[in-house]
C-alpha atoms as a PDB file:
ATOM      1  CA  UNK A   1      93.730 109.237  96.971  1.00  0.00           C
ATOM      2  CA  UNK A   2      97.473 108.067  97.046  1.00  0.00           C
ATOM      3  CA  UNK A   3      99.701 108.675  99.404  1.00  0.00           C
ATOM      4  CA  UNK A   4     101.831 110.185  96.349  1.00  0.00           C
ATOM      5  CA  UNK A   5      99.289 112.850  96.364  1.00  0.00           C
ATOM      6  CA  UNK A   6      98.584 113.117 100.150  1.00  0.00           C
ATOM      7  CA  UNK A   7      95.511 113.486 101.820  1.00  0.00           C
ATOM      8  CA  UNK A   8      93.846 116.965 103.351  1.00  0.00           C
ATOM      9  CA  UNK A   9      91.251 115.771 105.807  1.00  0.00           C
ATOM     10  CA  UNK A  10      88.074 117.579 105.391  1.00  0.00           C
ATOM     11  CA  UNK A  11      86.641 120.149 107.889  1.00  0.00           C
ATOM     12  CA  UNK A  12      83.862 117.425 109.034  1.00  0.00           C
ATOM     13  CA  UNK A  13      84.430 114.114 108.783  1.00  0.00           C
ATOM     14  CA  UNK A  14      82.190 111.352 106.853  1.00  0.00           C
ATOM     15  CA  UNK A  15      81.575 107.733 107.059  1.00  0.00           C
ATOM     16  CA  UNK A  16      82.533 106.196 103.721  1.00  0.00           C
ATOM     17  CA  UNK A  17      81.108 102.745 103.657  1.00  0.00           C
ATOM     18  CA  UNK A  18      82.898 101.752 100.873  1.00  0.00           C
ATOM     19  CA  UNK A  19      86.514 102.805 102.598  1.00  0.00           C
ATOM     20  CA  UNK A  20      88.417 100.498 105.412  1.00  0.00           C
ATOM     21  CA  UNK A  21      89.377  97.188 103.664  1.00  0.00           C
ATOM     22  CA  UNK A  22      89.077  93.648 104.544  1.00  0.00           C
ATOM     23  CA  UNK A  23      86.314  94.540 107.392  1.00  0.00           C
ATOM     24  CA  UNK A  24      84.657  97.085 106.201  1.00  0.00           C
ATOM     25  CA  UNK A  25      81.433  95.532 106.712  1.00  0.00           C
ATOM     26  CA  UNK A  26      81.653  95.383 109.944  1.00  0.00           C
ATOM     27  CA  UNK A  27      83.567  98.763 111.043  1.00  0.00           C
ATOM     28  CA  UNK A  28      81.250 101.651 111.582  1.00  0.00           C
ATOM     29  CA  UNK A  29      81.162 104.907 113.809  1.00  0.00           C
ATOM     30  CA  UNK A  30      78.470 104.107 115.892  1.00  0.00           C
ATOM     31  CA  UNK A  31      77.478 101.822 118.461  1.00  0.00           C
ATOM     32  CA  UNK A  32      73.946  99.587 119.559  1.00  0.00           C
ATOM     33  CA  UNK A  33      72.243  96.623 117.817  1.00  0.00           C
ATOM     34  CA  UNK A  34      71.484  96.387 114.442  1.00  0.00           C
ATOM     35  CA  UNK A  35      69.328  93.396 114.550  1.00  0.00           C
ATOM     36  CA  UNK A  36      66.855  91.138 117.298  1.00  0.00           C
ATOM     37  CA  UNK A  37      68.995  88.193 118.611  1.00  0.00           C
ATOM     38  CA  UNK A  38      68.862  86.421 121.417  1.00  0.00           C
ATOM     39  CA  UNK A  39      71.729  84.643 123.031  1.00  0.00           C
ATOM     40  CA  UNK A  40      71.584  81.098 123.594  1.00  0.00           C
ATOM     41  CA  UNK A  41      72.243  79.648 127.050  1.00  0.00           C
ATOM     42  CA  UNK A  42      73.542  76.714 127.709  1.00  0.00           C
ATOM     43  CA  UNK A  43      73.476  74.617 131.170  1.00  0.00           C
ATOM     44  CA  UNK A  44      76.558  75.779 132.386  1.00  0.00           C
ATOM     45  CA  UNK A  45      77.279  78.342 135.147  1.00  0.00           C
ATOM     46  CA  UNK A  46      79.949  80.442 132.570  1.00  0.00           C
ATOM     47  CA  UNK A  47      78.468  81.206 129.431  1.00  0.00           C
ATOM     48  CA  UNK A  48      81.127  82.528 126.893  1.00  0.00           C
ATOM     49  CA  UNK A  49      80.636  84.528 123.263  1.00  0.00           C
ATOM     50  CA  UNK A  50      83.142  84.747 121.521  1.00  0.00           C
ATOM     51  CA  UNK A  51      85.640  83.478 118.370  1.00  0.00           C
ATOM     52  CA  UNK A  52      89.369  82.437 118.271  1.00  0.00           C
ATOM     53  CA  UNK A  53      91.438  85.533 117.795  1.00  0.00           C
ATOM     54  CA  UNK A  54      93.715  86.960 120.354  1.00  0.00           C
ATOM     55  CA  UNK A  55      91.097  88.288 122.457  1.00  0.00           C
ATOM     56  CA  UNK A  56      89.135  85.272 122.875  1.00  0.00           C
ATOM     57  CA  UNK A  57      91.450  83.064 122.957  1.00  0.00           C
ATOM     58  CA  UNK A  58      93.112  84.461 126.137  1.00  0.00           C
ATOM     59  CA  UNK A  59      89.406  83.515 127.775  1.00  0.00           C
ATOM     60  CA  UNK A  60      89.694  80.299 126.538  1.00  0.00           C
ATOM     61  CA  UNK A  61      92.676  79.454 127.828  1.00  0.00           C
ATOM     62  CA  UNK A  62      91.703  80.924 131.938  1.00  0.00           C
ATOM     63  CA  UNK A  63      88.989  78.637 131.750  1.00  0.00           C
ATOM     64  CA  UNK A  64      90.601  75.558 130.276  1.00  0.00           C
ATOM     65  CA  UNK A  65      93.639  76.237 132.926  1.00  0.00           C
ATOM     66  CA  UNK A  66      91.417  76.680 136.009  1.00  0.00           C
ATOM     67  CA  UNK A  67      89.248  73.517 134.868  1.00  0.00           C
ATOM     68  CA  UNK A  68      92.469  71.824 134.499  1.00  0.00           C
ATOM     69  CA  UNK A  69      93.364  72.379 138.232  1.00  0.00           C
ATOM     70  CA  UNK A  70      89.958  71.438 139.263  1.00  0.00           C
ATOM     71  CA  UNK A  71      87.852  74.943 139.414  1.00  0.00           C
ATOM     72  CA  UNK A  72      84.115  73.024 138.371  1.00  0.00           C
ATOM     73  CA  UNK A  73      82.664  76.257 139.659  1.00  0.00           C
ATOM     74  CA  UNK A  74      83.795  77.467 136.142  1.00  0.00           C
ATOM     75  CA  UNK A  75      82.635  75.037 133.441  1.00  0.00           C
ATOM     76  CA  UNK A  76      81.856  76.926 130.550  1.00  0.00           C
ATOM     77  CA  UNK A  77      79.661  76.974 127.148  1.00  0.00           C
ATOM     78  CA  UNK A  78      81.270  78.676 124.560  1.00  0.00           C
ATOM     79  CA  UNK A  79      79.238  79.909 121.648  1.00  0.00           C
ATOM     80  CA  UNK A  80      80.493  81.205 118.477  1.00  0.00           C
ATOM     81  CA  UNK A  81      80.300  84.754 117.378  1.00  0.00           C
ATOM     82  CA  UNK A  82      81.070  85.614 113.589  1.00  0.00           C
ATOM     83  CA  UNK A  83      82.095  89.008 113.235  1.00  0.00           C
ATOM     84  CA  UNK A  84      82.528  89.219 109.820  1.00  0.00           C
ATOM     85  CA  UNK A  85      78.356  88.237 109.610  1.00  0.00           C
ATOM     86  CA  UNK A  86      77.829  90.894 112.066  1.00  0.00           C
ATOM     87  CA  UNK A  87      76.665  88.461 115.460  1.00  0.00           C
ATOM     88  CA  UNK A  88      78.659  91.217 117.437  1.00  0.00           C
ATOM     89  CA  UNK A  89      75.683  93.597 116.659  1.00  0.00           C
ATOM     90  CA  UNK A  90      72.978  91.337 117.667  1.00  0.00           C
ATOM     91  CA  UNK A  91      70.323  92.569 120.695  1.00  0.00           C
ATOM     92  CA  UNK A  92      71.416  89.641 122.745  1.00  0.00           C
ATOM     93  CA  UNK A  93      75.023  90.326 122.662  1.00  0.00           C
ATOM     94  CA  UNK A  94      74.853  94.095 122.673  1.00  0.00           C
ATOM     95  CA  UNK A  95      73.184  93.563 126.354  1.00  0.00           C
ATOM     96  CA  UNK A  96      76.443  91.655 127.268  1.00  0.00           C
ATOM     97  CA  UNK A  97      78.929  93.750 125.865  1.00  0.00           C
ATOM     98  CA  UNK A  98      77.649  97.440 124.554  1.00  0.00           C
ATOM     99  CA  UNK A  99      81.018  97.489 122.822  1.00  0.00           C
ATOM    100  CA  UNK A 100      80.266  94.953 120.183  1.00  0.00           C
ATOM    101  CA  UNK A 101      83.554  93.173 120.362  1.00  0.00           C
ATOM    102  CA  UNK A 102      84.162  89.694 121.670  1.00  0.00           C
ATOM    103  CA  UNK A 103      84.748  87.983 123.553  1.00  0.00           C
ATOM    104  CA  UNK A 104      81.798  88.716 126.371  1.00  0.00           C
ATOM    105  CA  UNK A 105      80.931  86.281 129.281  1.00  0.00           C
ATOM    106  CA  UNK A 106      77.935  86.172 131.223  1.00  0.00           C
ATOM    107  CA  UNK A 107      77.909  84.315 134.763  1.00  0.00           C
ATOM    108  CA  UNK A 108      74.898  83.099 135.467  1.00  0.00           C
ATOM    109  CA  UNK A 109      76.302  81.256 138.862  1.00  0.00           C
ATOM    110  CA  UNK A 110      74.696  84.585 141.200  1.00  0.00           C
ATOM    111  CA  UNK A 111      71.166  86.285 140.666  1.00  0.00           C
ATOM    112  CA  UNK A 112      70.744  88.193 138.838  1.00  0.00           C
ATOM    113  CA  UNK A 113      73.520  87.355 135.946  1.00  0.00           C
ATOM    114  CA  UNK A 114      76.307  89.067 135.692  1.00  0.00           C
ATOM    115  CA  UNK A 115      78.114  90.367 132.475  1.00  0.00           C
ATOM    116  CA  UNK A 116      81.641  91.400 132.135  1.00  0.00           C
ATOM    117  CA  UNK A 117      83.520  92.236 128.673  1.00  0.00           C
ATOM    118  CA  UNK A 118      86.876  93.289 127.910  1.00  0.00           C
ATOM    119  CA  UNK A 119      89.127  90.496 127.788  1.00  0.00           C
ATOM    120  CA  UNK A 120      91.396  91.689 130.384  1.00  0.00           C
ATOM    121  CA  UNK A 121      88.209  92.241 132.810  1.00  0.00           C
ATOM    122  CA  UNK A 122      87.320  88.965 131.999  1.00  0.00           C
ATOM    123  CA  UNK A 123      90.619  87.753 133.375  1.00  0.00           C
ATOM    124  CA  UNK A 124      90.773  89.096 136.298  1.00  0.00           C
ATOM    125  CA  UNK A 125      86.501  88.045 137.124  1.00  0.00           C
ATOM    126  CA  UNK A 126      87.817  84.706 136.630  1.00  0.00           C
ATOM    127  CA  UNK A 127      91.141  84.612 138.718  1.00  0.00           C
ATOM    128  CA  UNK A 128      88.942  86.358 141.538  1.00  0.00           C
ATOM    129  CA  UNK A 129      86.265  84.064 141.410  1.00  0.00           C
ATOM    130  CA  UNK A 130      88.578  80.985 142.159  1.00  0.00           C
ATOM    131  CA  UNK A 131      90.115  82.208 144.682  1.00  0.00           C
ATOM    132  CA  UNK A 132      92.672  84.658 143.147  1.00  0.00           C
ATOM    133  CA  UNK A 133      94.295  81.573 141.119  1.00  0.00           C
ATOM    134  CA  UNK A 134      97.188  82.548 138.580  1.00  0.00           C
ATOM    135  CA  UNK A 135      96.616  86.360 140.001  1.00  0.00           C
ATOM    136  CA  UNK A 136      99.460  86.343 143.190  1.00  0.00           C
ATOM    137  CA  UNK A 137      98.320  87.317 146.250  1.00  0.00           C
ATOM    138  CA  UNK A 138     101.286  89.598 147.190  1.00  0.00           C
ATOM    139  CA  UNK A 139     100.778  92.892 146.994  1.00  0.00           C
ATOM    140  CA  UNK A 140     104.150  93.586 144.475  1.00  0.00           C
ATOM    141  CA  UNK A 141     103.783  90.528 142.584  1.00  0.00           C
ATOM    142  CA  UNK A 142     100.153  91.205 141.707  1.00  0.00           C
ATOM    143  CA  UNK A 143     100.736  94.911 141.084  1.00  0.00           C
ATOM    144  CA  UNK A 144     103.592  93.223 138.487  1.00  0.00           C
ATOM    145  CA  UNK A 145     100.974  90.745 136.955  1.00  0.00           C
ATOM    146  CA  UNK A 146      98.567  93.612 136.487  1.00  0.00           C
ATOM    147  CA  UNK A 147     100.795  95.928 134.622  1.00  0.00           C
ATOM    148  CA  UNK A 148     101.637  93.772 132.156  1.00  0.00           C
ATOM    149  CA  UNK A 149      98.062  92.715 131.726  1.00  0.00           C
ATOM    150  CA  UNK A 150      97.476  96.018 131.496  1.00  0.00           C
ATOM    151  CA  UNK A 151     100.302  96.736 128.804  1.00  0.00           C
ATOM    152  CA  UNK A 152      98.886  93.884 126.703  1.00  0.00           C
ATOM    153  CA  UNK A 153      95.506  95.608 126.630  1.00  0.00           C
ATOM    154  CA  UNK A 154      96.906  98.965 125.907  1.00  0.00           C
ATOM    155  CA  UNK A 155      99.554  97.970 122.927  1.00  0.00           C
ATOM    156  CA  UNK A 156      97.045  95.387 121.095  1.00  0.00           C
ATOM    157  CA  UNK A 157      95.515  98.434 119.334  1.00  0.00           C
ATOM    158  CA  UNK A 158      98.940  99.315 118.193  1.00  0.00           C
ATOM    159  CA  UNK A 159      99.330  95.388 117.119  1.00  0.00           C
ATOM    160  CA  UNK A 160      96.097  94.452 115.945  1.00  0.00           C
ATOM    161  CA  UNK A 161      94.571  97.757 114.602  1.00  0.00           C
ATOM    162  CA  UNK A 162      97.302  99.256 113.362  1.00  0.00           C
ATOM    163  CA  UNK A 163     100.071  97.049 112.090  1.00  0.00           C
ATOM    164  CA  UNK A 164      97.514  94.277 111.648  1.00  0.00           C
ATOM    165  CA  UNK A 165      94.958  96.398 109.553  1.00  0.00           C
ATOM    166  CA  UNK A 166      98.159  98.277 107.664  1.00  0.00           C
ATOM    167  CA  UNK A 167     100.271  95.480 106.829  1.00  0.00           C
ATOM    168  CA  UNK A 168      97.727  92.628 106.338  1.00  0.00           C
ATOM    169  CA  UNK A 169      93.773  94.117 105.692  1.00  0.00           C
ATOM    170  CA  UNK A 170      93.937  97.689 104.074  1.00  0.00           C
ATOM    171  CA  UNK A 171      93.121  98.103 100.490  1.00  0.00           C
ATOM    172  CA  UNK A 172      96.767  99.651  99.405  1.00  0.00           C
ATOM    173  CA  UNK A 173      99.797  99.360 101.345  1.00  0.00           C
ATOM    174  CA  UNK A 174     101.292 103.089 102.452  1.00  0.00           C
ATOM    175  CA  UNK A 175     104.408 103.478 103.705  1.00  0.00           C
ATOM    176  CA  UNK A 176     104.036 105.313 106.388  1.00  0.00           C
ATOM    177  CA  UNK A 177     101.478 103.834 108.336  1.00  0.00           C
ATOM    178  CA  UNK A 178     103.258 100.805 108.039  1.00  0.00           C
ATOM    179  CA  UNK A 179     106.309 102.039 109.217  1.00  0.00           C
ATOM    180  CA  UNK A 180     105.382 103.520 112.056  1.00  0.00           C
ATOM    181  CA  UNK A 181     103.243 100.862 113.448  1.00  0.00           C
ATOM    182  CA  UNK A 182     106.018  98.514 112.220  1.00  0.00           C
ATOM    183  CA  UNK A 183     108.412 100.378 114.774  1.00  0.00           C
ATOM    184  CA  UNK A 184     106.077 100.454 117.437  1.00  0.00           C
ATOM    185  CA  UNK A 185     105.333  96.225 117.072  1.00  0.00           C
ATOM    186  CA  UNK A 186     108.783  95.629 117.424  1.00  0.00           C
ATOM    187  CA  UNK A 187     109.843  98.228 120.012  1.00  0.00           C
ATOM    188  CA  UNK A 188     106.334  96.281 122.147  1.00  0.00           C
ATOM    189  CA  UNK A 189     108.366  93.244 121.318  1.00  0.00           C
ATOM    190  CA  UNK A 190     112.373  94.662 122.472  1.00  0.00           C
ATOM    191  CA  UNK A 191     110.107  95.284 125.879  1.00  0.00           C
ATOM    192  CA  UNK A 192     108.893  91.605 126.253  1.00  0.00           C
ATOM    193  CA  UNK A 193     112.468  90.645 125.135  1.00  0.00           C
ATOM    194  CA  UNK A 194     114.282  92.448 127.316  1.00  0.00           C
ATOM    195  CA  UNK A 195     111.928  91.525 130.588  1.00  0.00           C
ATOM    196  CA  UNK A 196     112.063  87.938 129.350  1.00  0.00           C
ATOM    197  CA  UNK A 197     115.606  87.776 129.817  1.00  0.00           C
ATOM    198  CA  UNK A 198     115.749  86.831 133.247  1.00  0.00           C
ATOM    199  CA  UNK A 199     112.243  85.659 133.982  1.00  0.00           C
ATOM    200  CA  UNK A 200     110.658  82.081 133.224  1.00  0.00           C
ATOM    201  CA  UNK A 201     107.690  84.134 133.019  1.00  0.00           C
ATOM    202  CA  UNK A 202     105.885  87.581 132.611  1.00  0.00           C
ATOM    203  CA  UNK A 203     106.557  88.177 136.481  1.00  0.00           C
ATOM    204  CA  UNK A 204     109.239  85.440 137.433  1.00  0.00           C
ATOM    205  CA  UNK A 205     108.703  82.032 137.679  1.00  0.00           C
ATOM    206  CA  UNK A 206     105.010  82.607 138.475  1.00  0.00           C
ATOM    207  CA  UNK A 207     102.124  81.321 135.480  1.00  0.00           C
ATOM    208  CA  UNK A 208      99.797  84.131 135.650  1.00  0.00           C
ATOM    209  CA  UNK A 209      96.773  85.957 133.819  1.00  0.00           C
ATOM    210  CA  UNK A 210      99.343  88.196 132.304  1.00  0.00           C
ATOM    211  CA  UNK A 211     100.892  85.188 130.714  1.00  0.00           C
ATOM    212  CA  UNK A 212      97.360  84.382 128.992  1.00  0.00           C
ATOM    213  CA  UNK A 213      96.928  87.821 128.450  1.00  0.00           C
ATOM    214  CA  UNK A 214     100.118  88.658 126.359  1.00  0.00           C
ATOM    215  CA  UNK A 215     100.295  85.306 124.463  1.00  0.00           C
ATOM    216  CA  UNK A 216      97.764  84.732 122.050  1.00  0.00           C
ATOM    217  CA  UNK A 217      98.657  88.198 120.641  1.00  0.00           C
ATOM    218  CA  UNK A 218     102.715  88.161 121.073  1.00  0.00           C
ATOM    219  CA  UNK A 219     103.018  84.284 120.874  1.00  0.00           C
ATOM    220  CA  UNK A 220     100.894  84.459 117.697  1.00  0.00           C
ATOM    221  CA  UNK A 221     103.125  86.769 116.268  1.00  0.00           C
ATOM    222  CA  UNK A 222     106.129  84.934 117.100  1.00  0.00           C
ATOM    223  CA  UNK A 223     105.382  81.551 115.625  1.00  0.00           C
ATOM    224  CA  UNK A 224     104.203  83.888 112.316  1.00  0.00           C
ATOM    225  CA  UNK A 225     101.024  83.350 112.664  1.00  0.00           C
ATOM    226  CA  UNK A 226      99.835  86.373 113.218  1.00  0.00           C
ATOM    227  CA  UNK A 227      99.264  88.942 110.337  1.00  0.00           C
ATOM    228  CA  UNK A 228     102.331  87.008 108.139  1.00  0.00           C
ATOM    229  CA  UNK A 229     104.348  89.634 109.333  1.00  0.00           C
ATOM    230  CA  UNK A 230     107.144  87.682 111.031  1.00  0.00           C
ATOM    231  CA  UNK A 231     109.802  87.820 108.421  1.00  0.00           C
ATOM    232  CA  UNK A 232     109.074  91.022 107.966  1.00  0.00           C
ATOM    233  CA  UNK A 233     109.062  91.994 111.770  1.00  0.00           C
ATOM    234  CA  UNK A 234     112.256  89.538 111.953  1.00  0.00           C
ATOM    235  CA  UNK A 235     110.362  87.891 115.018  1.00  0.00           C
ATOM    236  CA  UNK A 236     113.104  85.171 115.452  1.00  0.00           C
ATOM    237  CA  UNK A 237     115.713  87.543 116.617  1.00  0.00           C
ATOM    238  CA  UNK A 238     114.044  87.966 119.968  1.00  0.00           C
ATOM    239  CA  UNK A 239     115.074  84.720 121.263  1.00  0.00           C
ATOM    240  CA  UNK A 240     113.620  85.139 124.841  1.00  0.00           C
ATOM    241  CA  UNK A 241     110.062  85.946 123.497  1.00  0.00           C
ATOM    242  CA  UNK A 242     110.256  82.377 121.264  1.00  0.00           C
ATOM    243  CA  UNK A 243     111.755  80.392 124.230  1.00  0.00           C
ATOM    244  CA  UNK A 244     108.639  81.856 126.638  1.00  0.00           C
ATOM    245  CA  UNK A 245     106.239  81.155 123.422  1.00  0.00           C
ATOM    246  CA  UNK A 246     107.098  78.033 123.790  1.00  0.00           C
ATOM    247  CA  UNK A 247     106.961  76.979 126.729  1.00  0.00           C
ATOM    248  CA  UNK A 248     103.527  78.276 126.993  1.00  0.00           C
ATOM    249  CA  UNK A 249     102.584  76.728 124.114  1.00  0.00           C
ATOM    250  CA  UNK A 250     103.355  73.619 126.060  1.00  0.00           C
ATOM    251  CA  UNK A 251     100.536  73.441 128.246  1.00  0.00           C
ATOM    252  CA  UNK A 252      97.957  71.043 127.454  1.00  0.00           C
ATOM    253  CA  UNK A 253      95.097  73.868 128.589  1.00  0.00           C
ATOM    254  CA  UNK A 254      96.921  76.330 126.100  1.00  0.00           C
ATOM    255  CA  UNK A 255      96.427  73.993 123.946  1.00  0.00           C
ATOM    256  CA  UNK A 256      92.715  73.309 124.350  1.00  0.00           C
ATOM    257  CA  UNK A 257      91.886  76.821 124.570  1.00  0.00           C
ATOM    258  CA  UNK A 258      93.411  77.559 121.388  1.00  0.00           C
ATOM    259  CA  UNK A 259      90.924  75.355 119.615  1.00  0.00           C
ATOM    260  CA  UNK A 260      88.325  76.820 121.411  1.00  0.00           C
ATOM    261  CA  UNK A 261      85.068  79.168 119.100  1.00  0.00           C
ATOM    262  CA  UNK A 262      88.022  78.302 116.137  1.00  0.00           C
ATOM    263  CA  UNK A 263      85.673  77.543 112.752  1.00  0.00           C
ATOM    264  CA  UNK A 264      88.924  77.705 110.276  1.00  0.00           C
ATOM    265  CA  UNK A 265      92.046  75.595 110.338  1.00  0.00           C
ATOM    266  CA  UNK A 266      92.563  71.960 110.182  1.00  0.00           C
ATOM    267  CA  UNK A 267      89.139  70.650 110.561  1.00  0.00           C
ATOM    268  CA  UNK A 268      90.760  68.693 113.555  1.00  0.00           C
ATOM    269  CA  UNK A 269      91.948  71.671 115.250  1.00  0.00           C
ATOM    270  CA  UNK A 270      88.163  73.194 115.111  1.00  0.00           C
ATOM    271  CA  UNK A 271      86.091  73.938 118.069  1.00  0.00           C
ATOM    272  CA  UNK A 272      83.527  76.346 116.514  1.00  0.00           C
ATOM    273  CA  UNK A 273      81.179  75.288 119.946  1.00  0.00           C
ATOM    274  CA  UNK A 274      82.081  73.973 123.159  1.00  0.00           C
ATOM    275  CA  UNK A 275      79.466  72.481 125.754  1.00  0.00           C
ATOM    276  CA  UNK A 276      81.660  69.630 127.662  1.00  0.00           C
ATOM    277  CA  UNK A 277      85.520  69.322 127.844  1.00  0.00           C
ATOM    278  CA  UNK A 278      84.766  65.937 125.479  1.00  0.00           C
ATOM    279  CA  UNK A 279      84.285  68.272 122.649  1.00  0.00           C
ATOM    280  CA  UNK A 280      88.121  69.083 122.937  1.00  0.00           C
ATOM    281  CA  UNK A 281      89.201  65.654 121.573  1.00  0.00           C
END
């Protein structure tokens, strides 16, 4: 139906298989495995499933940066999960994360394992685990760090599934939907701006998990790589979210984590699995 014509929802909704765009052979309204599939396991205490978007990218990145500053206790095999061939749904990862989304991580350093999903979680298992690094130990500072980690994970459904699946995936564009998740991207991105202004970083001049948190979603979006919707968004009139973007961008573990569960690209840019840091050339 059009938007031209409007829409009158019915008095019970229906799963239309056919409905939903670009991944709509993957979305459904229920949860649980849909096939038998073990995980693999690989020989390293941190075993991570996942694939390079946003959300697994900011896991990528923790464990690259704590490796980088000598944290062994979190070497790491990554394995690749292909959502759009439906791995999410498999027995083996259901176990780790019932909400069949990567990325999930499984720590097989205590007995018996343990599983933690949500990317944010994920974060904060790993900072904790090494000894609280790039998570401040004062009390304000950390309260800081987690709020905007905690604002990342609350607005990326306004980035990702709405603007995202409006502007980019949907089978028509509508105007409205796009509009109003339009003015909510770039309202999320006056926010950054305006606390950017005066801060090297997210909470001062302090690298933390909210840094890796916010970045592969806002930086993405910045350098227009996210959704193609930066001329449109007219991303390079927030000057203090490119200058932080960048500088982020520097770091060789952002870098490296990028790359990370990444099968598309420039084949020298691909990481699809990663078992040693020598896979990273």
């Amino acid at each position: 139906m059009s938007e031209e014509e409007g829409y009158v929802p019915p008095n019970v909704w229906t799963w239309d298989k056919e409905s939903g765009g670009r991944f709509a052979n993957i979305n459904r309204p229920m949860a649980g495995q849909t096939h038998d599939k073990d995980l693999p396991v690989g020989e390293h205490p941190i075993q991570l499933y996942s694939l390079a978007t946003p959300n697994g990218v900011k896991v990528t990145v923790m464990l690259e940066e704590l490796l980088a500053i000598g944290k062994s206790e979190v070497e790491y095999d990554a394995y690749l999960i292909n959502i759009q061939e439906g791995h999410q749904f498999g027995s083996g990862f259901v176990d780790a994360n019932p909400n069949s989304k990567i990325p999930a991580m499984v720590d097989h350093s205590s007995d018996p394992a343990v599983r933690i999903f949500e990317s944010g979680a994920i974060l904060v298992y790993l900072a904790e685990k090494c000894g609280n690094a790039f998570y401040p130990e004062d009390p304000a500072k950390r309260a800081e760090c987690l709020s905007w980690t905690f604002w990342q994970m609350a607005s990326a459904p306004y980035l990702g599934g709405g603007f995202g699946h409006f502007y980019a995936y949907a089978p028509e564009k509508l105007e409205y939907p796009i509009n109003r998740f339009a003015m909510e991207v770039k309202r999320q991105l006056d926010v950054l701006d305006r606390n950017l202004a005066d801060r090297e970083y997210m909470i001062g001049d302090e690298y933390t998990i909210a840094d890796m948190a916010i970045y592969p979603w806002y930086g993405a979006l910045a350098l227009g790589l996210l959704y193609g919707g930066g001329e449109f968004l007219e991303v390079k009139s927030y000057e203090n979210v490119l200058r932080w973007t960048e500088k982020v961008g520097e770091r060789v573990p952002v870098q490296r984590g990028r790359r990370v569960n990444r099968p598309w690209g420039p084949e020298e840019e691909q990481v699809p699995e990663r078992h040693s840091a020598d896979d990273i050339k």
